[in-house]
Structures are given as structure tokens and as C-alpha cells.
N, C-alpha and C. Protein backbone atom coordinates (compact mmCIF):
# COMPACT_ATOMS: atom_id res chain seq x y z
N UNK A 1 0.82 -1.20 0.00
CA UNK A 1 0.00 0.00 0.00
C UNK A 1 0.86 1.26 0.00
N UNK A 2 1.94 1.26 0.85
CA UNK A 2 2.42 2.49 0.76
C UNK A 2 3.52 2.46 -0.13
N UNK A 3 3.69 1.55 -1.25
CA UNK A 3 4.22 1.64 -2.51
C UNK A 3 3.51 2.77 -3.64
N UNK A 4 1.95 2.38 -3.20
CA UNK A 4 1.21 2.84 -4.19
C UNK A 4 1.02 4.46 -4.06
N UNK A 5 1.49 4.49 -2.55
CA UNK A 5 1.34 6.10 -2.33
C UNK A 5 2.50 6.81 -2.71
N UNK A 6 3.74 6.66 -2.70
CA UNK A 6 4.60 6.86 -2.72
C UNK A 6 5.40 6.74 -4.58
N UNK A 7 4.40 6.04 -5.11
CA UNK A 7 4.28 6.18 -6.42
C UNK A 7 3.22 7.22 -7.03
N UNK A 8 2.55 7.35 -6.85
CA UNK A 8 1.50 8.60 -6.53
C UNK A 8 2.16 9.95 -6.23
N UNK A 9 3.12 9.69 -5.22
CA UNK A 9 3.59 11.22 -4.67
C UNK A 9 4.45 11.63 -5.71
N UNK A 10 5.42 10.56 -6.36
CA UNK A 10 6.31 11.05 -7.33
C UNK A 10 5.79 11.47 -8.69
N UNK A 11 4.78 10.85 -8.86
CA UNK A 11 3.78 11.37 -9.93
C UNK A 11 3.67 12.96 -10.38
N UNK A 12 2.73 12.87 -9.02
CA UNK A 12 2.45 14.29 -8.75
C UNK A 12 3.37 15.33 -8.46
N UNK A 13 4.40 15.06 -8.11
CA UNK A 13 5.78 15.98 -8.02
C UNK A 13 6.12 16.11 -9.29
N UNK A 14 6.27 14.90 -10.32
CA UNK A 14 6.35 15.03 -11.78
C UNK A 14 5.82 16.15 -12.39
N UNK A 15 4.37 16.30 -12.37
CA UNK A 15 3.14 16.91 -12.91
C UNK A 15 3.71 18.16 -12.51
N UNK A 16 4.15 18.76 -11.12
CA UNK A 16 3.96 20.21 -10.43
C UNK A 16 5.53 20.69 -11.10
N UNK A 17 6.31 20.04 -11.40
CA UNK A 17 7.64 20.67 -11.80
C UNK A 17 7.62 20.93 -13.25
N UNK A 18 6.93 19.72 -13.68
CA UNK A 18 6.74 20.18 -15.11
C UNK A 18 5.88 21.15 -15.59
N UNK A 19 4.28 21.79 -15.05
CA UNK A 19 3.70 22.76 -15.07
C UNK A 19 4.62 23.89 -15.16
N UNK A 20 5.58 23.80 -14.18
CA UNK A 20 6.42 25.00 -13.55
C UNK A 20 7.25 25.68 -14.71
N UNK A 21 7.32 24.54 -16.44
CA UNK A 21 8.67 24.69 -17.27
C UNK A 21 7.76 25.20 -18.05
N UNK A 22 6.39 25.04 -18.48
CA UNK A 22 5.79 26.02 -19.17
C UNK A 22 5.76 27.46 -19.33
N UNK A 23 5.90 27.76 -18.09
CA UNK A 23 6.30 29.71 -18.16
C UNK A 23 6.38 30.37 -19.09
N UNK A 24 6.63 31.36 -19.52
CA UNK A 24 6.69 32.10 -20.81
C UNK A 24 8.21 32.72 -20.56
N UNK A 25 7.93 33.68 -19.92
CA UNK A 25 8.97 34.81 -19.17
C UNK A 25 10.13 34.36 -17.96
N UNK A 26 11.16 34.72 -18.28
CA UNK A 26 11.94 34.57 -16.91
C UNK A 26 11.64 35.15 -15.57
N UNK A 27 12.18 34.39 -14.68
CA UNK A 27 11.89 35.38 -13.37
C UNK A 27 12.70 36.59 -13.46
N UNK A 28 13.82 36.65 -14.16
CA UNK A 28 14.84 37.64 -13.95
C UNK A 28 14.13 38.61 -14.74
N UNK A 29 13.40 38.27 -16.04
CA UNK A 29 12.71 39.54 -16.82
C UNK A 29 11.84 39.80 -16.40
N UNK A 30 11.12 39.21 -15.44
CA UNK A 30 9.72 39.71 -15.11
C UNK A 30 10.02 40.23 -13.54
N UNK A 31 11.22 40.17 -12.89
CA UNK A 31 11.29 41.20 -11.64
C UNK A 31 11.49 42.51 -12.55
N UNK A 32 12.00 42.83 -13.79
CA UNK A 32 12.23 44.13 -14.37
C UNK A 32 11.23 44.71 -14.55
N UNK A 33 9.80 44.16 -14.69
CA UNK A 33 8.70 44.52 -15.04
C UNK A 33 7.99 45.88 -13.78
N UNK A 34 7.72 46.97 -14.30
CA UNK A 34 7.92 47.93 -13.70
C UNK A 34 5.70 48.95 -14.22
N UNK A 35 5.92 48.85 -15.23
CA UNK A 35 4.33 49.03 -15.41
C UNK A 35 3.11 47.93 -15.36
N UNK A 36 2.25 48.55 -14.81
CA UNK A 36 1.41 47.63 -14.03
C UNK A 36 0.18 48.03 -15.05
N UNK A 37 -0.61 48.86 -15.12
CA UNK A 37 -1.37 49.72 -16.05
C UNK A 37 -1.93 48.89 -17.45
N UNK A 38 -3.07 49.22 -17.61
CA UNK A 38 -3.53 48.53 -18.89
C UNK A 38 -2.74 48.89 -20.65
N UNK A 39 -3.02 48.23 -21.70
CA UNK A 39 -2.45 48.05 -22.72
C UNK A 39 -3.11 49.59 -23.34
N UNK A 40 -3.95 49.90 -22.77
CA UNK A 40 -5.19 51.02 -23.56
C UNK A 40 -4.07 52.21 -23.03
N UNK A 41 -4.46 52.11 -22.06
CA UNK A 41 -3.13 53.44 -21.29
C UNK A 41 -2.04 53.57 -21.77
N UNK A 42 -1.15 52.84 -22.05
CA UNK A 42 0.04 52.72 -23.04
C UNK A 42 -0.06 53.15 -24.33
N UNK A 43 -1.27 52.56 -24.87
CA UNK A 43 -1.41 52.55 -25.89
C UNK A 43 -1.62 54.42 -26.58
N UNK A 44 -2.82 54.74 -25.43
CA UNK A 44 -3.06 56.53 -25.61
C UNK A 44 -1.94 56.73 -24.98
N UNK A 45 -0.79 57.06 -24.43
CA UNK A 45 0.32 58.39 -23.62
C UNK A 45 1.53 57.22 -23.94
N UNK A 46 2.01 56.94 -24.86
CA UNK A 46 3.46 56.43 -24.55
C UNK A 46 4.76 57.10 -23.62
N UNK A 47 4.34 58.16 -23.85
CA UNK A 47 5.53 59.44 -23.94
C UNK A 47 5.48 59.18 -21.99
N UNK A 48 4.14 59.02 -21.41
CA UNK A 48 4.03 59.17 -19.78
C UNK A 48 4.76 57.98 -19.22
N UNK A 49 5.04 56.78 -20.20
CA UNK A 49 5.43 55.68 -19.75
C UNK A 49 6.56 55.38 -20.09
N UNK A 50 7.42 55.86 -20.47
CA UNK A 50 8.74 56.10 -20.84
C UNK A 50 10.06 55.72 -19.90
N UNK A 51 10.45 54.45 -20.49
CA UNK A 51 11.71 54.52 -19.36
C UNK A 51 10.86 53.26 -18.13
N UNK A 52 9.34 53.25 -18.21
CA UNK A 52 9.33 51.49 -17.81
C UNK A 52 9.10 50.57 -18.68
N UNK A 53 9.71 49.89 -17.79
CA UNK A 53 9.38 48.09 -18.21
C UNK A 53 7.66 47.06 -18.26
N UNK A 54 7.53 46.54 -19.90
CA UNK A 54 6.32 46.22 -19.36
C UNK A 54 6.38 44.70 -20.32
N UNK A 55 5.21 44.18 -19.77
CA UNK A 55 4.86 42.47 -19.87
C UNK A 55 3.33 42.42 -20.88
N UNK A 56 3.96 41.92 -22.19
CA UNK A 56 2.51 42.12 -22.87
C UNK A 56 3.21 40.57 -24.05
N UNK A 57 1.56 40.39 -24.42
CA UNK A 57 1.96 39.56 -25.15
C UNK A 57 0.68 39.48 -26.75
N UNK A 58 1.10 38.78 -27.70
CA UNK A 58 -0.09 39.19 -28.91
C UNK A 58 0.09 37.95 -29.87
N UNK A 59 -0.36 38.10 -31.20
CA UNK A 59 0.17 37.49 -32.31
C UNK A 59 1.05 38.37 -33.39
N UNK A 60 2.01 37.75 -33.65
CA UNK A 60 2.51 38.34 -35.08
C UNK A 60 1.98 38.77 -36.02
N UNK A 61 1.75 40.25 -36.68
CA UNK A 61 1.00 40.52 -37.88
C UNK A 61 2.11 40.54 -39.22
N UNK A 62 3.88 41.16 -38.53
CA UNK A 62 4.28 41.16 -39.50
C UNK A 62 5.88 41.29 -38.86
N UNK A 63 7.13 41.37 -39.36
CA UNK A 63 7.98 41.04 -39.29
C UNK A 63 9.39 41.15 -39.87
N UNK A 64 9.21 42.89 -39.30
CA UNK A 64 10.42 43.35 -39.98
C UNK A 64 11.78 43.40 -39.69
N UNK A 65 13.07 42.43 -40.54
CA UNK A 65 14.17 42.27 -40.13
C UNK A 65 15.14 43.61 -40.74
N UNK A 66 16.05 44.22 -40.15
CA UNK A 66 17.02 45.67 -40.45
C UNK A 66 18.21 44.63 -40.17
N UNK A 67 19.12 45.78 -41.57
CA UNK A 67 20.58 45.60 -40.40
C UNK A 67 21.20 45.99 -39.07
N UNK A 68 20.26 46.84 -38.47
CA UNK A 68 20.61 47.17 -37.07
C UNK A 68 19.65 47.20 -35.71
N UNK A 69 18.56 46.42 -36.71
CA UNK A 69 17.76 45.51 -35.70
C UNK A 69 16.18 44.73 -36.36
N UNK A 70 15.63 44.57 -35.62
CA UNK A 70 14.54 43.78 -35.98
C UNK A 70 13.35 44.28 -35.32
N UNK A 71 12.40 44.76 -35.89
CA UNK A 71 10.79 44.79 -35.25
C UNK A 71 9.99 43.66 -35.29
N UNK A 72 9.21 43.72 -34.35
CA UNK A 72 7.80 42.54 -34.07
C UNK A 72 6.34 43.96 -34.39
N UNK A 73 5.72 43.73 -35.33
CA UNK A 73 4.51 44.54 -35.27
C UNK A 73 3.38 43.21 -34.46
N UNK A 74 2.97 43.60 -33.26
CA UNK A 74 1.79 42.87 -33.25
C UNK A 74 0.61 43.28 -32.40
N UNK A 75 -0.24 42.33 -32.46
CA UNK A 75 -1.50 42.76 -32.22
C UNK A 75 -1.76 42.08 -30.57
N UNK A 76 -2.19 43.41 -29.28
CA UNK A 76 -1.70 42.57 -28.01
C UNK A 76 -3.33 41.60 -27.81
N UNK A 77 -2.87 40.82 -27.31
CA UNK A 77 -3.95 39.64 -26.40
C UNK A 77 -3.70 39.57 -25.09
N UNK A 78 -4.77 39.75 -24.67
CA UNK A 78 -4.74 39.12 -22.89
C UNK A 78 -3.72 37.98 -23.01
N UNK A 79 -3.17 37.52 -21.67
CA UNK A 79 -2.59 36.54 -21.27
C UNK A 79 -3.09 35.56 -20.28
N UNK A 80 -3.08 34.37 -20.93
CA UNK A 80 -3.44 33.33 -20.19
C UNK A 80 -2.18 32.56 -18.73
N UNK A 81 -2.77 31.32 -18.82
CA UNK A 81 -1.92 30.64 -18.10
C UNK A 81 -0.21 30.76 -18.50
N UNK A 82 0.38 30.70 -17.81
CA UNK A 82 2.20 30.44 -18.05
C UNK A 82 2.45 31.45 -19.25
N UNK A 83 1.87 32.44 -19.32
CA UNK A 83 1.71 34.23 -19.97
C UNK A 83 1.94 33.79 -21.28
N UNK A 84 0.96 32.94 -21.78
CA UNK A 84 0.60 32.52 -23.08
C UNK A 84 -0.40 33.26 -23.86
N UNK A 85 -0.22 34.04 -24.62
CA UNK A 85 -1.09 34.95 -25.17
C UNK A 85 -2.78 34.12 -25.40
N UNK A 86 -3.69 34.26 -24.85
CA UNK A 86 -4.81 33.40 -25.45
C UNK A 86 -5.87 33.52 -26.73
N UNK A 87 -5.88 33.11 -27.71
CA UNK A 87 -5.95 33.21 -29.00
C UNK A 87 -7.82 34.05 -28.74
N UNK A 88 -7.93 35.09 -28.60
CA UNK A 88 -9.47 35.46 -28.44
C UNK A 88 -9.24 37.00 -29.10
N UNK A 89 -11.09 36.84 -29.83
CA UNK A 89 -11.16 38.10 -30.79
C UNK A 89 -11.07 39.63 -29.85
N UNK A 90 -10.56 39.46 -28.88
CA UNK A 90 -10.49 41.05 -27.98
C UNK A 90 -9.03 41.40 -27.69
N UNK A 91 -8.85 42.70 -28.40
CA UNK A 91 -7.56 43.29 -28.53
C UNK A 91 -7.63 44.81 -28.08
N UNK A 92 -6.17 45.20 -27.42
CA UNK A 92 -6.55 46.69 -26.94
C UNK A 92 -5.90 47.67 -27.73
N UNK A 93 -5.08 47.28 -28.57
CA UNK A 93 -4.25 47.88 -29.97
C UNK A 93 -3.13 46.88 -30.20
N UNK A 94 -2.00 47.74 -31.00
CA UNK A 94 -0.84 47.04 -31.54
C UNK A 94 0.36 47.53 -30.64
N UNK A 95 1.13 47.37 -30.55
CA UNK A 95 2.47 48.20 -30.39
C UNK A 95 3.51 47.27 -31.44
N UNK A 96 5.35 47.93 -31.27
CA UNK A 96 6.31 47.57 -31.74
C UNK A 96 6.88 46.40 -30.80
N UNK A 97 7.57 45.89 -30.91
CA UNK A 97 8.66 44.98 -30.21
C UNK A 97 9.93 45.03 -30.84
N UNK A 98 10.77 45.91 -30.23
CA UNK A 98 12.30 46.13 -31.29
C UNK A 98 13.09 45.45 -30.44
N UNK A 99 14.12 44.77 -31.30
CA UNK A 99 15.24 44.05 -30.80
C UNK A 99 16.04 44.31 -32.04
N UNK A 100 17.54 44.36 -30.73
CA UNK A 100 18.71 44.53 -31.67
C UNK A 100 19.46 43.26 -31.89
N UNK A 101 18.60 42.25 -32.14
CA UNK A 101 19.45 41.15 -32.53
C UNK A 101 18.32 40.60 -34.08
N UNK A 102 18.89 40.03 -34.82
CA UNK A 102 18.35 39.65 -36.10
C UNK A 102 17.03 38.49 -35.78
N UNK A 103 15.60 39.10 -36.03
CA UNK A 103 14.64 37.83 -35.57
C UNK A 103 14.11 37.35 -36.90
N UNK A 104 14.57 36.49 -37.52
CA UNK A 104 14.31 35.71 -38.73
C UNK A 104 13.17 35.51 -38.89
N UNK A 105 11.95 36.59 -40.58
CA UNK A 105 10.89 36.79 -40.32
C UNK A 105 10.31 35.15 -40.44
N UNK A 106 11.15 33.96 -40.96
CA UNK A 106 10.37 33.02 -41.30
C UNK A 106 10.16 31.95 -40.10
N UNK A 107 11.09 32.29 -38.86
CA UNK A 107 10.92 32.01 -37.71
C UNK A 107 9.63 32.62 -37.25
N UNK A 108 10.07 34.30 -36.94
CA UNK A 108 8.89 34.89 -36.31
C UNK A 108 7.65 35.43 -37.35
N UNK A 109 7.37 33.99 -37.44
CA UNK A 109 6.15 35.00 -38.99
C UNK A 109 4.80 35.09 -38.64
N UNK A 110 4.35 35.96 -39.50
CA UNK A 110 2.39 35.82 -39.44
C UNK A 110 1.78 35.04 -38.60
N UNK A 111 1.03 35.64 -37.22
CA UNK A 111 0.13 34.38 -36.53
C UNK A 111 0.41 33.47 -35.60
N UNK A 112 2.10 33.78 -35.31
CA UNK A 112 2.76 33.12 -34.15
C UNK A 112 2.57 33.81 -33.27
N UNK A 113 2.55 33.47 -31.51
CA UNK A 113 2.03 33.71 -30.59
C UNK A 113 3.33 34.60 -29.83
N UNK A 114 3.37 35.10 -29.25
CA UNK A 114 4.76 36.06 -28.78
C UNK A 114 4.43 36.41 -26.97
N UNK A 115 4.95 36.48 -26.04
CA UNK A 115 4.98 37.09 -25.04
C UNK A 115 6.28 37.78 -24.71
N UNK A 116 6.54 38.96 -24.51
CA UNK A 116 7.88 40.10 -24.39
C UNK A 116 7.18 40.78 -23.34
N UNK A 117 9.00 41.25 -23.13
CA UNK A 117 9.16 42.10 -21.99
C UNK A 117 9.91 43.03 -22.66
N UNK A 118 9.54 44.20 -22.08
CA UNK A 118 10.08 45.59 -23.22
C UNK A 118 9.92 46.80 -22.46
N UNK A 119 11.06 47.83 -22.72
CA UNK A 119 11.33 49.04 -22.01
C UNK A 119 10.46 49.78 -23.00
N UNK A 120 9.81 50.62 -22.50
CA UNK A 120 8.87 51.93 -22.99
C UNK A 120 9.64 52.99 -23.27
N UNK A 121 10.42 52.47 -25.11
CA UNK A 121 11.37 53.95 -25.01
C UNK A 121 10.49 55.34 -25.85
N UNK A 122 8.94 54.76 -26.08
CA UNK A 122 8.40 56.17 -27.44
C UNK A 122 7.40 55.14 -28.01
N UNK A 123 6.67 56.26 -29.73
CA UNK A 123 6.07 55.59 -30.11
C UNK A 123 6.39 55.88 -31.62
N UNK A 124 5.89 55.06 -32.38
CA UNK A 124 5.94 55.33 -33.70
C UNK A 124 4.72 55.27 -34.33
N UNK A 125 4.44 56.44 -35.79
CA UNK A 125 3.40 56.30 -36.16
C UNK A 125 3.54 55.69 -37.72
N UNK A 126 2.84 54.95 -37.97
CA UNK A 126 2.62 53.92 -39.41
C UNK A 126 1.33 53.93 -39.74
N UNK A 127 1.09 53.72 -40.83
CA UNK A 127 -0.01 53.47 -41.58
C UNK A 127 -0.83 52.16 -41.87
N UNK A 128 -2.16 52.16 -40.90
CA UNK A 128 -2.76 50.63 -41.70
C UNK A 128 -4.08 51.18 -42.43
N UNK A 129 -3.99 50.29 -43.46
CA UNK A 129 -5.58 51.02 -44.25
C UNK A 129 -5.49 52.23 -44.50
N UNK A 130 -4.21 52.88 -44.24
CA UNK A 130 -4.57 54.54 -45.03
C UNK A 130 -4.86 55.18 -43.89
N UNK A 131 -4.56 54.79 -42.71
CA UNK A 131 -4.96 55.53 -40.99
C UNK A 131 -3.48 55.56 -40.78
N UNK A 132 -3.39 56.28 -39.86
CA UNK A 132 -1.99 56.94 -39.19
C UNK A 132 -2.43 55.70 -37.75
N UNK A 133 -1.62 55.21 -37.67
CA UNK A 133 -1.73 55.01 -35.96
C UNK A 133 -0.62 54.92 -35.74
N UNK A 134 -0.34 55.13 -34.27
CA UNK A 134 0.11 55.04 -33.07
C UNK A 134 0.82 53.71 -32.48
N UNK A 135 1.90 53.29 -32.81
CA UNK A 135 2.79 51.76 -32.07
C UNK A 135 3.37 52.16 -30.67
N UNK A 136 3.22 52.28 -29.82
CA UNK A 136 3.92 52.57 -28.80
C UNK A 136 5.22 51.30 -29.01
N UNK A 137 6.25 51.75 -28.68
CA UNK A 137 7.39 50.89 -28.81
C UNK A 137 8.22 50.04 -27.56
N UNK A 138 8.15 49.20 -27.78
CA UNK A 138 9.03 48.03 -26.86
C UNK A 138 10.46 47.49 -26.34
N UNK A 139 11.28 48.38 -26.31
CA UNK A 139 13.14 47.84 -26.59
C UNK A 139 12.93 46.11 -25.81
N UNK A 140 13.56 45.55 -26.72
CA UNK A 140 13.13 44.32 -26.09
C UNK A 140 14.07 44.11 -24.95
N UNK A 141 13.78 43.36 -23.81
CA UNK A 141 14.46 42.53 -22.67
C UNK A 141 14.42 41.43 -22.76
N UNK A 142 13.19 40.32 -23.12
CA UNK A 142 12.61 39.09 -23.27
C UNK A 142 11.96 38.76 -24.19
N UNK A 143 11.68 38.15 -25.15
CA UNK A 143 10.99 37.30 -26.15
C UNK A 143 10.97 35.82 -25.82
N UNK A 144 9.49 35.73 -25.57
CA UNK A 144 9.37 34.12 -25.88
C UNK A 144 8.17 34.34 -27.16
N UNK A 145 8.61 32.75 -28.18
CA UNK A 145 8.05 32.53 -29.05
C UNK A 145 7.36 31.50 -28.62
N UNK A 146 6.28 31.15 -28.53
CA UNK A 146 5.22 30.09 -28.59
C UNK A 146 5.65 28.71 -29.69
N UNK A 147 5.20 27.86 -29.48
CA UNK A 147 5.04 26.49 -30.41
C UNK A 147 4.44 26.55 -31.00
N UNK A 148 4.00 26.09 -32.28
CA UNK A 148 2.39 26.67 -32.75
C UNK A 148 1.37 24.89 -32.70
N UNK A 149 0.22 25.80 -32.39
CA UNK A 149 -0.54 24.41 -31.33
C UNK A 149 -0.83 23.79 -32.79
N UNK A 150 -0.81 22.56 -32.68
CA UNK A 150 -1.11 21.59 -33.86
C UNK A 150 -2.45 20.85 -33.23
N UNK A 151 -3.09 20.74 -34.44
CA UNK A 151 -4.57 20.05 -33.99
C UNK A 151 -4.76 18.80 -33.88
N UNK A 152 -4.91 18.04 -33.15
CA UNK A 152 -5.11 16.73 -32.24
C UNK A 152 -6.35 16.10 -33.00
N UNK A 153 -6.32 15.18 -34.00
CA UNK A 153 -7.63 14.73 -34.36
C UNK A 153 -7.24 13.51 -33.91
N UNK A 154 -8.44 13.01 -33.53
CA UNK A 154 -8.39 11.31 -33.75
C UNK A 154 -7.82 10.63 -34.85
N UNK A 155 -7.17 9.89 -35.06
CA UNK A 155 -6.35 9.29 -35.91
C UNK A 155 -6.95 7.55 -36.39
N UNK A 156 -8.49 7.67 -36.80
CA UNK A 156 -9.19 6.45 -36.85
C UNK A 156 -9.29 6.37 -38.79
N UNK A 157 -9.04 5.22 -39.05
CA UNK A 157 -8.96 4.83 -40.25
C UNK A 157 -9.82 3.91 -40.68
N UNK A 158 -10.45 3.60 -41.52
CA UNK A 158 -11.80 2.65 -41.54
C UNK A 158 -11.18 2.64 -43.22
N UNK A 159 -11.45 1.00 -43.45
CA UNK A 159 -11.22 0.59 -44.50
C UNK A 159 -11.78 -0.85 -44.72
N UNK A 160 -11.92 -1.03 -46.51
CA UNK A 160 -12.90 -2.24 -46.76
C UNK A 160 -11.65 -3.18 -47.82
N UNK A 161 -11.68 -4.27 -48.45
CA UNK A 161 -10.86 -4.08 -49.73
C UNK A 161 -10.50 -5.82 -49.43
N UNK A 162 -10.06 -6.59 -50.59
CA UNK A 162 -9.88 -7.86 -50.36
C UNK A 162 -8.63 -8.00 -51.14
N UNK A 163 -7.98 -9.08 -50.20
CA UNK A 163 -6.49 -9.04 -50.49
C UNK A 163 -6.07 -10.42 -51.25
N UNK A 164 -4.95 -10.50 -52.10
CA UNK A 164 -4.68 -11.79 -52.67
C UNK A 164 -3.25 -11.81 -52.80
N UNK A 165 -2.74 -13.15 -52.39
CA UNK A 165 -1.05 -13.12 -52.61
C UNK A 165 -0.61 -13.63 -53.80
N UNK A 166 0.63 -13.48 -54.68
CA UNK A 166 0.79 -14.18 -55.86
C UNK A 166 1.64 -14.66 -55.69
């Protein structure tokens, strides 16, 4: 009996450490995290938020690589569990994600899931649809890239057919 518990306990120690590797963000990037404040607020006054650190996460819309750095344009999403962006139609705008290291657009492309940590240095204005808007900008600290979730079907095969050897 107390095999069975004790197999049980290691189980479950299994389960709680491995939950733990899902995370998105480091602890070390996310003690830097310094704005607390919604994506909307950022989004209207960049200029007030300047110089902190903040924790947002979205999908990739697009993916521009420079020779002296790289942007993430994307679109933010709430964050779920282990600060996994959660794929839902409610968004509070876009911002930038700049990094000065080369992010390969065919790595980071269209529709991949992103969670960053990023200093509030300004904003930039670009054009979608012929509108001026507003990117508030990100210097990156942290990038995590997501896996992209693959769909789980049942894998059942049904077949008829008569066989003959020669």
C-alpha cells in the first residue's frame, strides 16, 4: 500500500515541476517589469510611460528584419496561463517589439504567438488602411516565441478491400 502512495507522490511531483517549465517569461525579466497599467493606457500616452518596463503579449502581424535591428509589429492579447497569449477576438491595440538582434521573419512570422518584456522607449506612427496610428514601442528585454498548437484529431482509419497473394 504504501508503494502505491509513494508512487502517486512522485507522480504528482512530476506533474507540479513540469507545469512549472511552461512559463513564458523569466523570473529575472519579469522582476524588471515595472508598469502595471492597462495596454489602452500605453497605448493613448506612450511618452508618460517612458523609461518602464512592461509584460505584454499578442500574435505576429508582420515582421520586420534591419541591419541594425529587428521589429515585431503585433497585435496585443490578454494573457493566459504560463503568460501565453490566449488566441481570443479582444484586442486593446498594436504596439512595436524592437530588438537589436536579427529575428528571422520566417521564424517569427504571421500568426505566431509572442509574449515580451520591453522598455517603454516612445512611439511610432505607421499606416494601416490609409490611418496613421500610433505603435507605442518596446526595446526588447525578453521574447518568448510560442510552439504553434497543432490540432489533435483522432487518428481512426476505416477501411474495406480484399487481399490476394501471388
Amino acid at each position: 500500500m504504501s508503494q502505491v502512495i509513494i508512487r502517486c507522490m512522485v507522480v504528482l511531483w512530476v506533474c507540479v515541476v513540469g507545469a512549472g517549465c511552461v512559463a513564458g517569461i523569466s523570473q529575472r525579466a519579469r522582476s524588471q517589469v515595472t508598469y502595471q497599467g492597462s495596454f489602452a493606457a500605453l497605448q493613448s500616452s506612450p511618452r508618460n510611460h517612458m523609461g518602464q518596463v512592461a509584460l505584454y503579449g499578442g500574435m505576429i502581424i508582420e515582421t520586420i528584419a534591419g541591419s541594425e535591428f529587428s521589429d515585431l509589429i503585433v497585435v496585443q492579447l490578454p494573457l493566459g496561463g504560463g503568460d501565453r497569449p490566449r488566441n481570443v477576438d479582444q484586442s486593446e491595440g498594436r504596439f512595436l517589439f524592437r530588438s537589436q538582434r536579427f529575428l528571422d521573419p520566417t521564424i517569427y512570422q504571421k500568426g505566431r504567438l509572442v509574449t515580451v518584456v520591453g522598455k517603454v522607449v516612445g512611439s511610432e506612427n505607421r499606416s494601416i488602411g490609409g490611418l496613421d496610428y500610433a505603435y507605442p514601442i518596446l526595446d526588447a528585454i525578453e521574447i518568448k516565441l510560442w510552439p504553434q498548437e497543432q490540432q489533435v484529431w483522432p487518428n481512426i482509419q476505416f477501411g474495406f478491400g480484399v487481399g490476394a497473394v501471388f
